[in-house]
C-alpha atoms as a PDB file:
ATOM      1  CA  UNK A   1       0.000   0.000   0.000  1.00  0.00           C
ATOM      2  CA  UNK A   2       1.181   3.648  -1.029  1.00  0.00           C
ATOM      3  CA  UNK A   3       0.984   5.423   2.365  1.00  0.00           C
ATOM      4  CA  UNK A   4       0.018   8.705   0.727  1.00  0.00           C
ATOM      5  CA  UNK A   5      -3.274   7.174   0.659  1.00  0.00           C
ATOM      6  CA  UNK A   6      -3.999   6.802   4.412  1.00  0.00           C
ATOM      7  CA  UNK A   7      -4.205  10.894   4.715  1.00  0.00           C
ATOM      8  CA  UNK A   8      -7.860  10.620   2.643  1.00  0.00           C
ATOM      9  CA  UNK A   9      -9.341   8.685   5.776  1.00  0.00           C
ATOM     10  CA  UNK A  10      -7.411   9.550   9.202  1.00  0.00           C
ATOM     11  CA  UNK A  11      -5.348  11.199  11.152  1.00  0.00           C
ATOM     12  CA  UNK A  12      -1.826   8.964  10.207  1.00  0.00           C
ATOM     13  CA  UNK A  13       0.030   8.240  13.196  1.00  0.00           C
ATOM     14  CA  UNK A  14       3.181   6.215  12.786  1.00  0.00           C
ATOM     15  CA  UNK A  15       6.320   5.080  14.034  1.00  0.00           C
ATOM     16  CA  UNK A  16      10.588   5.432  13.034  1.00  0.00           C
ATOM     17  CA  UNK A  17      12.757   2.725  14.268  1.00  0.00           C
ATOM     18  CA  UNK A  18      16.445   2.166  13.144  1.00  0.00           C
ATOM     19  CA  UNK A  19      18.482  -1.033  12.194  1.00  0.00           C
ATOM     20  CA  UNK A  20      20.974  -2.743  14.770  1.00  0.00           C
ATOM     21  CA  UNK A  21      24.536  -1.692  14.551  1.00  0.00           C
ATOM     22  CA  UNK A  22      26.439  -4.415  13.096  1.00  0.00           C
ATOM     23  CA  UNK A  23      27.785  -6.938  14.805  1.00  0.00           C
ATOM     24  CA  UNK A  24      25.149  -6.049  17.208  1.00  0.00           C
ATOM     25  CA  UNK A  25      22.334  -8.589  18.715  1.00  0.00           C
ATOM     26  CA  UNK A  26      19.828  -8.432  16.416  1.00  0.00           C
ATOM     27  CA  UNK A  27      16.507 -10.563  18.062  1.00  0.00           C
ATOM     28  CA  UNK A  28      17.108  -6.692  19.605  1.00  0.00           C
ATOM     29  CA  UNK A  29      14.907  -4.809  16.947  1.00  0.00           C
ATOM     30  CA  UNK A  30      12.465  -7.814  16.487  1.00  0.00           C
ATOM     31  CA  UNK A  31      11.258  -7.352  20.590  1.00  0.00           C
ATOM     32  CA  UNK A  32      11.052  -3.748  19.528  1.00  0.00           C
ATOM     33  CA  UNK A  33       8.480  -4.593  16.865  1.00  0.00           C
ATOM     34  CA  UNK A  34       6.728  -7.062  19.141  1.00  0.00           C
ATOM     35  CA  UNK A  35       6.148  -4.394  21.187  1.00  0.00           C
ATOM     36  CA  UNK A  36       5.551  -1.957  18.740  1.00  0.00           C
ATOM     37  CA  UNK A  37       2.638  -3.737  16.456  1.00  0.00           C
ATOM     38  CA  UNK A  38       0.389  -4.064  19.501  1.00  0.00           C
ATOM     39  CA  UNK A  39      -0.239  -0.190  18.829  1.00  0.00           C
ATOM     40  CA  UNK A  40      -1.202  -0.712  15.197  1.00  0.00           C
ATOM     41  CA  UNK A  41       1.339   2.143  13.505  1.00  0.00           C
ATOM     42  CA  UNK A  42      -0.101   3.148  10.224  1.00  0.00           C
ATOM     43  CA  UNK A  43       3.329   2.596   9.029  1.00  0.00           C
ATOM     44  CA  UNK A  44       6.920   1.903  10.616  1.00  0.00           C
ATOM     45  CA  UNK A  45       9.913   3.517   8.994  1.00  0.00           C
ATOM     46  CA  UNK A  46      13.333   2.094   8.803  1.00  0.00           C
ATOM     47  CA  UNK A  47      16.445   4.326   8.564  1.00  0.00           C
ATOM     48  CA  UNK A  48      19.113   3.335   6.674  1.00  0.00           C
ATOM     49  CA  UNK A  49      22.712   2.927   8.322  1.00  0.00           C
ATOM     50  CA  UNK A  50      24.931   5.870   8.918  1.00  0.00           C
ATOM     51  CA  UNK A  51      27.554   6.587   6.179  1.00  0.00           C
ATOM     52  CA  UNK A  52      25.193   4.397   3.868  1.00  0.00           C
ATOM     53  CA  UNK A  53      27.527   1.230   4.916  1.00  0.00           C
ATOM     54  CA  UNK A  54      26.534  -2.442   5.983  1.00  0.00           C
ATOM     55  CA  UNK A  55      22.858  -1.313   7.440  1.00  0.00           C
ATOM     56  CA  UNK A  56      21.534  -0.974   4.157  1.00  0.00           C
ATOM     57  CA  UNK A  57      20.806  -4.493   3.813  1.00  0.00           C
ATOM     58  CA  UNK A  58      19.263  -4.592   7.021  1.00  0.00           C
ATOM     59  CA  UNK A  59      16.673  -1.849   6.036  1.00  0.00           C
ATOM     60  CA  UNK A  60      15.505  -3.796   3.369  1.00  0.00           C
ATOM     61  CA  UNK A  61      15.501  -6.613   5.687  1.00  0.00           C
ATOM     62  CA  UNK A  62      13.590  -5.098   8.459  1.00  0.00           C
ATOM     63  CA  UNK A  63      11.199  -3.491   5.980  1.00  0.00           C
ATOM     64  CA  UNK A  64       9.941  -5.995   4.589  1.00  0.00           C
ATOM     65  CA  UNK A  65       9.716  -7.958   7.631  1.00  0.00           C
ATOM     66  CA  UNK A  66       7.655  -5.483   9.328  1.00  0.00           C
ATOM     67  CA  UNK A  67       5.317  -5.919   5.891  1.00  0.00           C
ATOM     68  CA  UNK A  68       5.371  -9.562   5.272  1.00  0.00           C
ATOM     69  CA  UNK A  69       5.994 -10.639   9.122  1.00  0.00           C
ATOM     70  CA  UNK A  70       4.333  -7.951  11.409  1.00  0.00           C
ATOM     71  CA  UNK A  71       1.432  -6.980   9.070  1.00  0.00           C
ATOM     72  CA  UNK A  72       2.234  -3.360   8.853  1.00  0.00           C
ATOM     73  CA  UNK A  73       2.960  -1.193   6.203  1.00  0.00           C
ATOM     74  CA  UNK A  74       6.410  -0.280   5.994  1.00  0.00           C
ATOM     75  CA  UNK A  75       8.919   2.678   4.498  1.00  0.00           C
ATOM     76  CA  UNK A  76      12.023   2.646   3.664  1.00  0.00           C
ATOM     77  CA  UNK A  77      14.774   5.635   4.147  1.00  0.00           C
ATOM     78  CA  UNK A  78      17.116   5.643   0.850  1.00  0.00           C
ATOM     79  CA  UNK A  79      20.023   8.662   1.709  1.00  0.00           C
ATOM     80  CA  UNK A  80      21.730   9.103  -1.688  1.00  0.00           C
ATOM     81  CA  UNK A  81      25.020  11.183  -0.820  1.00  0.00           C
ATOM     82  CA  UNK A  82      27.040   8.144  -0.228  1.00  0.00           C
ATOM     83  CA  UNK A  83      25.803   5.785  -3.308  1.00  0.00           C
ATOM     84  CA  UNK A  84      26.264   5.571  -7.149  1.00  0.00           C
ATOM     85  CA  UNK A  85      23.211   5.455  -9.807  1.00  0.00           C
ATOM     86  CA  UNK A  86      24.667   1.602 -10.227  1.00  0.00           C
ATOM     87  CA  UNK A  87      24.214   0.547  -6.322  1.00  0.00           C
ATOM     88  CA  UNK A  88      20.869   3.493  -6.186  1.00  0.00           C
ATOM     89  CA  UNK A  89      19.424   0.187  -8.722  1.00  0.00           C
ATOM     90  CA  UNK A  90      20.354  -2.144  -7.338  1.00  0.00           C
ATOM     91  CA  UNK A  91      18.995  -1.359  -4.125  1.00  0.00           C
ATOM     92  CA  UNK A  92      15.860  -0.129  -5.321  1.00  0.00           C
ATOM     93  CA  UNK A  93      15.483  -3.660  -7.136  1.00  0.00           C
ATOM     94  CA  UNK A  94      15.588  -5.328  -3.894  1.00  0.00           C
ATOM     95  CA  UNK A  95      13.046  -2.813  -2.499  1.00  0.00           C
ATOM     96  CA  UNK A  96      10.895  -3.840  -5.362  1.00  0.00           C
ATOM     97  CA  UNK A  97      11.464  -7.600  -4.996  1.00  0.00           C
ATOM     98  CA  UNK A  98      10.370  -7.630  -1.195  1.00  0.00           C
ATOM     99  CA  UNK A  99       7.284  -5.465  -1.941  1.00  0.00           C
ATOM    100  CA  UNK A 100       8.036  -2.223  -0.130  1.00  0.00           C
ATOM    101  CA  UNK A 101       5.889   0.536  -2.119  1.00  0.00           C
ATOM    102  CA  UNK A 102       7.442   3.444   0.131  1.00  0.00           C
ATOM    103  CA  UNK A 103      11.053   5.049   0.387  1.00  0.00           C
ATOM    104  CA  UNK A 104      11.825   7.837   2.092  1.00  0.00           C
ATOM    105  CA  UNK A 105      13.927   9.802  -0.043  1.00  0.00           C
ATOM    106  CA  UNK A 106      16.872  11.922   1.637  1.00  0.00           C
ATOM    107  CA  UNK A 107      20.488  13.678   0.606  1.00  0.00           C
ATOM    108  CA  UNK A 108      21.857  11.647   3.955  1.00  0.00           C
ATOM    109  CA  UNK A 109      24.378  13.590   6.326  1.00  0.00           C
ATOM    110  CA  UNK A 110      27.714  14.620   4.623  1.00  0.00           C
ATOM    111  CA  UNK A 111      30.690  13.235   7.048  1.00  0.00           C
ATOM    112  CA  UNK A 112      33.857  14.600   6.654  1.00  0.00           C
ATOM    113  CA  UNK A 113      35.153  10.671   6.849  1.00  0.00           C
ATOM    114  CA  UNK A 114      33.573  10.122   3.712  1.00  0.00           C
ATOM    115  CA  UNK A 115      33.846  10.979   0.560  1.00  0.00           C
ATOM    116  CA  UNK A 116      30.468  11.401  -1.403  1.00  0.00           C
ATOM    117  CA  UNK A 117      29.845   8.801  -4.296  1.00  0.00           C
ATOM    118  CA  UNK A 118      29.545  11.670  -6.658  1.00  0.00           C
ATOM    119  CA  UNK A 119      25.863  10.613  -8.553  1.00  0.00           C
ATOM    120  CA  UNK A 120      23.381  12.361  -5.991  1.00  0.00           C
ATOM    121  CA  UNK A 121      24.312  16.006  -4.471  1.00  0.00           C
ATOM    122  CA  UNK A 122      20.613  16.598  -3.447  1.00  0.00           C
ATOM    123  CA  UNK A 123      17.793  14.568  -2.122  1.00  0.00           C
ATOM    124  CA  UNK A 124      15.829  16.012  -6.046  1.00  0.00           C
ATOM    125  CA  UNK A 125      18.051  13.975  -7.581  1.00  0.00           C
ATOM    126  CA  UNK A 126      17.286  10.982  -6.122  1.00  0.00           C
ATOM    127  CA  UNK A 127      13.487  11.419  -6.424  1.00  0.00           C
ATOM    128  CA  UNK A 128      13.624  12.226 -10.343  1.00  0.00           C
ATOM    129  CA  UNK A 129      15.989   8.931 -10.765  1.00  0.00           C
ATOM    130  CA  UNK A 130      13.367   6.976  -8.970  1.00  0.00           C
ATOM    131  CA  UNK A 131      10.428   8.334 -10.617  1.00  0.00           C
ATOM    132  CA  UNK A 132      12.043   7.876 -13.859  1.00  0.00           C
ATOM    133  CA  UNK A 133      12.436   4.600 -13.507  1.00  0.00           C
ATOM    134  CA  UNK A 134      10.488   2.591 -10.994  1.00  0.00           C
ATOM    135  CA  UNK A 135       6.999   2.994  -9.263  1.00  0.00           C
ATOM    136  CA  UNK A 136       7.831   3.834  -5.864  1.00  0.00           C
ATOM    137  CA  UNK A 137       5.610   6.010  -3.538  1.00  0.00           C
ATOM    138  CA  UNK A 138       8.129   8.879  -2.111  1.00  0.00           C
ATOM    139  CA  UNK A 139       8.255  10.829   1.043  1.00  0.00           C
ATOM    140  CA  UNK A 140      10.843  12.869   1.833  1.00  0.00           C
ATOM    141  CA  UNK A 141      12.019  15.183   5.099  1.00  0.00           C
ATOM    142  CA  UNK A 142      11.462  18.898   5.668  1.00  0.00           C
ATOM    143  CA  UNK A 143      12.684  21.314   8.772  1.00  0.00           C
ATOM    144  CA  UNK A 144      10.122  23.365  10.316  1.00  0.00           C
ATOM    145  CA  UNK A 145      13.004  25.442  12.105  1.00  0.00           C
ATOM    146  CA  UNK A 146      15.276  25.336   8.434  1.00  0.00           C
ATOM    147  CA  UNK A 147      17.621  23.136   7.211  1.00  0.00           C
ATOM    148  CA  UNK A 148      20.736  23.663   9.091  1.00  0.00           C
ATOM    149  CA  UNK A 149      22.374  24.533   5.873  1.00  0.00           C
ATOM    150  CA  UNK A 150      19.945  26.509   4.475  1.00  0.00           C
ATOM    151  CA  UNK A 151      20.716  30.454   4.239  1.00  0.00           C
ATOM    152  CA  UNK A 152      17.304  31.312   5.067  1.00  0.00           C
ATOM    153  CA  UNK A 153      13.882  29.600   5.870  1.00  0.00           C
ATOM    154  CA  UNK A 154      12.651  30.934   2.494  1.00  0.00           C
ATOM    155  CA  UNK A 155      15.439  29.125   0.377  1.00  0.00           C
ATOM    156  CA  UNK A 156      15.021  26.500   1.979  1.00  0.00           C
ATOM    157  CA  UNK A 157      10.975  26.085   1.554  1.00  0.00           C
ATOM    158  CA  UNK A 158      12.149  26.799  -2.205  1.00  0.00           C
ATOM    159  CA  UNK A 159      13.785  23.899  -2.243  1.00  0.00           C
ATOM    160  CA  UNK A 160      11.354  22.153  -0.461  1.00  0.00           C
ATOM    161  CA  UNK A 161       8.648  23.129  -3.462  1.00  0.00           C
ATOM    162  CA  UNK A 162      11.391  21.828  -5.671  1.00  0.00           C
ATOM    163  CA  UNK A 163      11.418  18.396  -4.213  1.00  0.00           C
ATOM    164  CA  UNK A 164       7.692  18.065  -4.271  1.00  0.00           C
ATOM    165  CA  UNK A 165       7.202  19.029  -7.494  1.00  0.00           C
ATOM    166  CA  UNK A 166       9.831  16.200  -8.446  1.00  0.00           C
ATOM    167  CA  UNK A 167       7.295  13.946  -7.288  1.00  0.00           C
ATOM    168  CA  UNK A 168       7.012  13.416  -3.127  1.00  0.00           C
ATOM    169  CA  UNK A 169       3.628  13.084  -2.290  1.00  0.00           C
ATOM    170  CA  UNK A 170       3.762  12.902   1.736  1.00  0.00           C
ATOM    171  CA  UNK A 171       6.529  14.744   3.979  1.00  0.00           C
ATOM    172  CA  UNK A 172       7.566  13.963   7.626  1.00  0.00           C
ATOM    173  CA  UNK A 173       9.334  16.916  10.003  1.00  0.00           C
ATOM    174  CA  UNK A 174      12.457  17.213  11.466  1.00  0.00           C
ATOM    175  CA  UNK A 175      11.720  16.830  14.991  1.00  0.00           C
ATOM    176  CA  UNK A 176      10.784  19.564  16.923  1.00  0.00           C
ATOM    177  CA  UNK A 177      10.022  20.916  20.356  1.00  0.00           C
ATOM    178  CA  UNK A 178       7.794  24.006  19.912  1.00  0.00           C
ATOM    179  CA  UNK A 179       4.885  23.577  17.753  1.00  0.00           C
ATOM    180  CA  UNK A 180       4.727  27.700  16.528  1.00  0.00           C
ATOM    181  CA  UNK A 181       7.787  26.559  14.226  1.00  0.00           C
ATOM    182  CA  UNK A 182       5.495  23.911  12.677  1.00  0.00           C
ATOM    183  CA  UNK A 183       2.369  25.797  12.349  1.00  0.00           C
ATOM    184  CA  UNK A 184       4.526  28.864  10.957  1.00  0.00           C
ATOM    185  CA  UNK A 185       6.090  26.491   8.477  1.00  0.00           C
ATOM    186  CA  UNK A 186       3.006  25.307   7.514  1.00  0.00           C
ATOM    187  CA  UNK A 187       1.558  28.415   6.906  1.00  0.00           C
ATOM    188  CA  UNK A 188       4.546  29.290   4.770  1.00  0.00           C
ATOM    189  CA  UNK A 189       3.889  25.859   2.715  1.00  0.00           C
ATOM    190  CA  UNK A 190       0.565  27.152   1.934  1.00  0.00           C
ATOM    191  CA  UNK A 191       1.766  30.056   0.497  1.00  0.00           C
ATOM    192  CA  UNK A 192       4.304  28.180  -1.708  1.00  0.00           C
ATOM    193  CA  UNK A 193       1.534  26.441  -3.130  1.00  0.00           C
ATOM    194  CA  UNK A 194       3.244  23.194  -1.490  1.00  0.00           C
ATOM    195  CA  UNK A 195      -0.720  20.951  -0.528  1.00  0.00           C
ATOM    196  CA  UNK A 196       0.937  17.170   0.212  1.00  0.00           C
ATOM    197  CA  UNK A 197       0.054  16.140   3.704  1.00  0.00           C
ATOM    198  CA  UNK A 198       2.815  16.771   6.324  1.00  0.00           C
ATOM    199  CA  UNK A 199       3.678  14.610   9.236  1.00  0.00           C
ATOM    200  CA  UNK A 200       4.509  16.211  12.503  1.00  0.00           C
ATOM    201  CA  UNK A 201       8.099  14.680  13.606  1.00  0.00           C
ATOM    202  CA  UNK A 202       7.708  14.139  17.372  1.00  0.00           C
ATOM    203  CA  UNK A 203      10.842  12.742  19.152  1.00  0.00           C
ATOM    204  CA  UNK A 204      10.187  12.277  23.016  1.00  0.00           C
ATOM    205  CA  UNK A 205      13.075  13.311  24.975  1.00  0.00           C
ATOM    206  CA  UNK A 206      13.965  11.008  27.813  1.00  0.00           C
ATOM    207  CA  UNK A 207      18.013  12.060  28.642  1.00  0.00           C
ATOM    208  CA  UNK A 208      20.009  14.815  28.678  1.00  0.00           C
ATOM    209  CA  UNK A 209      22.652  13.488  26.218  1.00  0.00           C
ATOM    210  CA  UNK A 210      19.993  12.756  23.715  1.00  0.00           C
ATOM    211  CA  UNK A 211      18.560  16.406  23.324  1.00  0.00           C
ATOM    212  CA  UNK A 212      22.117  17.623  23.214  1.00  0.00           C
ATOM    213  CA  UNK A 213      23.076  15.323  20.555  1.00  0.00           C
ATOM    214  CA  UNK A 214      19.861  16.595  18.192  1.00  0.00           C
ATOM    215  CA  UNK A 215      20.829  20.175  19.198  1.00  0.00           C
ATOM    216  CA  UNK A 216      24.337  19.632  17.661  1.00  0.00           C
ATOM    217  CA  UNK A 217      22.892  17.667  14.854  1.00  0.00           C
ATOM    218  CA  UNK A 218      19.641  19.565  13.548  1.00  0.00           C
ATOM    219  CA  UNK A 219      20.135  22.893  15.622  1.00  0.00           C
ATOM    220  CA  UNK A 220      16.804  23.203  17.406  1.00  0.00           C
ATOM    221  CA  UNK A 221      15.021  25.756  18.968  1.00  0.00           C
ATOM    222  CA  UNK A 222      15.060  24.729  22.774  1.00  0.00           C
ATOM    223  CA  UNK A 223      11.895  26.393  24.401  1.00  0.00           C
ATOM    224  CA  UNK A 224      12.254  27.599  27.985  1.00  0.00           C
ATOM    225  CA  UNK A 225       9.555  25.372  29.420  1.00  0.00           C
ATOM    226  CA  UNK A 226      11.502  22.167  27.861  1.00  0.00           C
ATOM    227  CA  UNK A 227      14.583  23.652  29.181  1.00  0.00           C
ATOM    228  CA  UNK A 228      12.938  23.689  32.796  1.00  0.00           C
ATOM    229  CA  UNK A 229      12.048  19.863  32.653  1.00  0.00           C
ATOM    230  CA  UNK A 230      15.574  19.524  32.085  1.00  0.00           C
ATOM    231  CA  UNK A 231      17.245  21.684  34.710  1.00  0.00           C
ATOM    232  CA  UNK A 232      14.813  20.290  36.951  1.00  0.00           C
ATOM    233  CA  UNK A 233      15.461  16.199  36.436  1.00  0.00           C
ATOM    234  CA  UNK A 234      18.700  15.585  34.519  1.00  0.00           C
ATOM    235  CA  UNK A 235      19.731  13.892  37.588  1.00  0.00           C
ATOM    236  CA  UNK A 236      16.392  11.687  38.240  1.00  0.00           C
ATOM    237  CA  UNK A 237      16.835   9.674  35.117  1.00  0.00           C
ATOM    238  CA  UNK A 238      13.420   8.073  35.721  1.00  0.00           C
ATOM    239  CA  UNK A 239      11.492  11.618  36.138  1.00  0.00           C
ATOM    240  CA  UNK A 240      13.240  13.008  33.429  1.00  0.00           C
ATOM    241  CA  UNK A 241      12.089  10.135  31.153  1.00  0.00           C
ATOM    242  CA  UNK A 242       8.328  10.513  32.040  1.00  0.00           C
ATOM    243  CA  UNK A 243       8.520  14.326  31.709  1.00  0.00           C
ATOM    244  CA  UNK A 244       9.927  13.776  28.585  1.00  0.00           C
ATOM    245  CA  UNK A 245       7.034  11.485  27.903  1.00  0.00           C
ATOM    246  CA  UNK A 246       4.456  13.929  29.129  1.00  0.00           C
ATOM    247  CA  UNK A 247       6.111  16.924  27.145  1.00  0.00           C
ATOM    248  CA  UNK A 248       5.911  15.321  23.613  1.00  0.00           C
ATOM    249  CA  UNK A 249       1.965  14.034  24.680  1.00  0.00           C
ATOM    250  CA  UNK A 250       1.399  18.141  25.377  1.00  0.00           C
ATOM    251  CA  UNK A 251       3.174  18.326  21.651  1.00  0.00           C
ATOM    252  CA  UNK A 252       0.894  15.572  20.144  1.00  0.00           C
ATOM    253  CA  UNK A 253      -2.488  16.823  21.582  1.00  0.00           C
ATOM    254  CA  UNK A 254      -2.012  20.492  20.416  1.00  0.00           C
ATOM    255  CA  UNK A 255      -0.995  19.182  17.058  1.00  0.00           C
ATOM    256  CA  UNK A 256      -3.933  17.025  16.835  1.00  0.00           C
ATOM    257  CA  UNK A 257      -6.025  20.132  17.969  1.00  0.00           C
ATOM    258  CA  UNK A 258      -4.847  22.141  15.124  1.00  0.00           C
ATOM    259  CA  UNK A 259      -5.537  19.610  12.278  1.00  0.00           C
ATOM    260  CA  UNK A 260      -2.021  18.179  11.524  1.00  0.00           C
ATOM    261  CA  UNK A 261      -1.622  15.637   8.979  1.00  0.00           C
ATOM    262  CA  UNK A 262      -0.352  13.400  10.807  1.00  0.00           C
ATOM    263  CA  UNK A 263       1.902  12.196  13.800  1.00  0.00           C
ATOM    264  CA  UNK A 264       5.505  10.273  13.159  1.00  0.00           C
ATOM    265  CA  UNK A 265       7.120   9.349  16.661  1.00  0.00           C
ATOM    266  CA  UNK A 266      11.536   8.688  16.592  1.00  0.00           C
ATOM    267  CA  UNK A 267      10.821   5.737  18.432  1.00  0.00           C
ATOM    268  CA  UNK A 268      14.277   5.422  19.224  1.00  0.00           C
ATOM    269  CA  UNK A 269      13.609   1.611  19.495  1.00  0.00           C
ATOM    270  CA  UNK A 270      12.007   2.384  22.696  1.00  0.00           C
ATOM    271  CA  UNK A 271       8.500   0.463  22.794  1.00  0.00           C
ATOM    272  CA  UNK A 272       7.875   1.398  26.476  1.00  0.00           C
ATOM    273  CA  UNK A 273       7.549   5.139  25.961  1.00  0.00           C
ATOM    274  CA  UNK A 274       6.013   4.314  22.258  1.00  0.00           C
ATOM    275  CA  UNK A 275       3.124   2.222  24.311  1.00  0.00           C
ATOM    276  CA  UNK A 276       2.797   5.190  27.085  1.00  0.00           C
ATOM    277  CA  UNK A 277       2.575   8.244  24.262  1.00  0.00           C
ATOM    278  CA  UNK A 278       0.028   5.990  22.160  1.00  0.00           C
ATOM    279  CA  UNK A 279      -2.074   5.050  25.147  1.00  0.00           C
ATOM    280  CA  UNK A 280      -2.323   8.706  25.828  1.00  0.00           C
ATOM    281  CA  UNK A 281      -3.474  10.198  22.631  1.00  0.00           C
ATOM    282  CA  UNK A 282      -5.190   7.175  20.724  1.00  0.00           C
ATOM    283  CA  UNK A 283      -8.818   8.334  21.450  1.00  0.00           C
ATOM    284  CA  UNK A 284      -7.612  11.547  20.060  1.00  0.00           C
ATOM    285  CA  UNK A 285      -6.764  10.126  16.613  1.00  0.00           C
ATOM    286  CA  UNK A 286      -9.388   7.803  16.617  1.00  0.00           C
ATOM    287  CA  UNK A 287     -11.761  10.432  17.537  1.00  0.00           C
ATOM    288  CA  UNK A 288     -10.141  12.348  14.462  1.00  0.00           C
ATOM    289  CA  UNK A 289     -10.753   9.220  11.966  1.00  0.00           C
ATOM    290  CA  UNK A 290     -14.641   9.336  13.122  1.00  0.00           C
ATOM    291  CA  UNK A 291     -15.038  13.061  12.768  1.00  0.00           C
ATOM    292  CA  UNK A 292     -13.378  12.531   9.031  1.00  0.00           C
ATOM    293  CA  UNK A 293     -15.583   9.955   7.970  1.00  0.00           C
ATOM    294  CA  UNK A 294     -18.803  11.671   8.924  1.00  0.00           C
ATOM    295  CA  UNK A 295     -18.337  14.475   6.620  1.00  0.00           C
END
């Protein structure tokens, strides 16, 4: 099934997990789905390892297990900075040959360890040479607070128009901690003329060394209620992992409130906070679905 098509009927609420490390244990990510299809995703998504190394496999693994072996519908992340056309094919043809309908199209992090392949410089790229050649339903990513690369927030919503009009039907956020950057980006979509449905990227934060690693990485906007909850229990591990829990709920209700596409939730391969955000908003989205279909 093309995800695109779930936005028609429901609010879409689904889940990101990520692929073991190798040489890693493995039955690791499999206790993460058990726990995870009891919640009935939508869809999962699978990242693809860093550096676009040995976890590529594994996302095409994991994919289609969570397809053919969990019963849910599945996407898979393709970054393209690190690959030729040549291994873009053949990776795509194993996509194809275990079913998965979905990628998640993405440039991928540069790393000054590695040298770029040379075929792909921009996500756009990627999403043409797919489109021209296979049948794949694309998403791609988009940053509410900018790309951290991008000169300004208009460039980079240019950009952003460019990649949809290359042919992504359905975009997922960056995560983010203060919803007026999403709802201000959205706005600014609008105006672009850029209509595909946009996930909300929700990413509940549940240690201190977490949120400071997706500071350094993405550069987001820190609000200073969230920084409270962390001045207050960085050293109560346990209540900073259930404010954490409660802060992205807060998130996930107003976004709900306001008519948002749809919620994705970084996981982090953690089912037990997956299981307490879902039990806390699931009337909400199914409430959603009902007011939908009666109109």
């Amino acid at each position: 099934m093309k995800v695109s098509e779930l936005f028609c009927k429901k609010t879409v609420f689904s889940f990101e997990i990520f692929p073991p490390k190798p040489d890693s244990d493995e039955s690791v990510i499999y206790q993460t789905l058990d726990g995870l299809k009891g919640l009935k995703p939508d869809f999962i998504s699978v990242t693809y390892g860093a550096g676009g190394g040995k976890n590529g496999s594994k996302t095409i693994q994991l994919a289609s297990d969570v397809k053919h072996k969990y019963g849910i519908e599945s996407v898979a992340h393709l970054p393209c900075i690190n690959i030729t056309k040549n291994q873009a094919v053949q990776i795509l043809d194993s996509l194809k040959e275990n079913g998965i309908e979905n990628i998640l199209a993405l440039r991928g992090d540069i790393s000054p360890d590695t040298v770029p392949a040379g075929d792909f410089h921009y996500a756009c790229e990627l999403i043409e040479f797919i489109n021209e050649h296979y049948d794949f339903n694309i998403l791609s990513a988009c940053y509410p607070e900018g790309h951290p690369e991008s000169k300004s927030i208009t460039e980079d919503i240019n950009y952003l128009k460019q990649k949809v009009n290359c042919g992504v039907s359905h975009l997922i956020t960056q995560l983010f901690l203060d919803n007026d950057y999403f709802y201000s980006f959205r706005e600014r979509m609008a105006i672009a003329g850029i209509n595909v449905p946009v996930e909300a990227g929700i990413m509940p934060v549940t240690n201190k060394a977490q949120i400071e690693r997706m500071v350094k990485l993405c550069g987001i906007h820190l609000p200073k209620k969230f920084m409270k909850i962390i001045e207050r229990y960085e050293n109560n591990p346990e209540s900073l992992r259930d404010a954490g829990i409660a802060y992205a709920v807060d998130q996930i209700v107003d976004l709900i409130s306001q008519d948002t596409d749809g919620i994705h939730l970084y996981t982090m391969n953690n089912p037990y906070v997956a299981r307490r955000i879902y039990d806390s908003v699931h009337n909400l989205i199914s409430a959603k679905k009902c007011d939908i279909l009666k109109v």
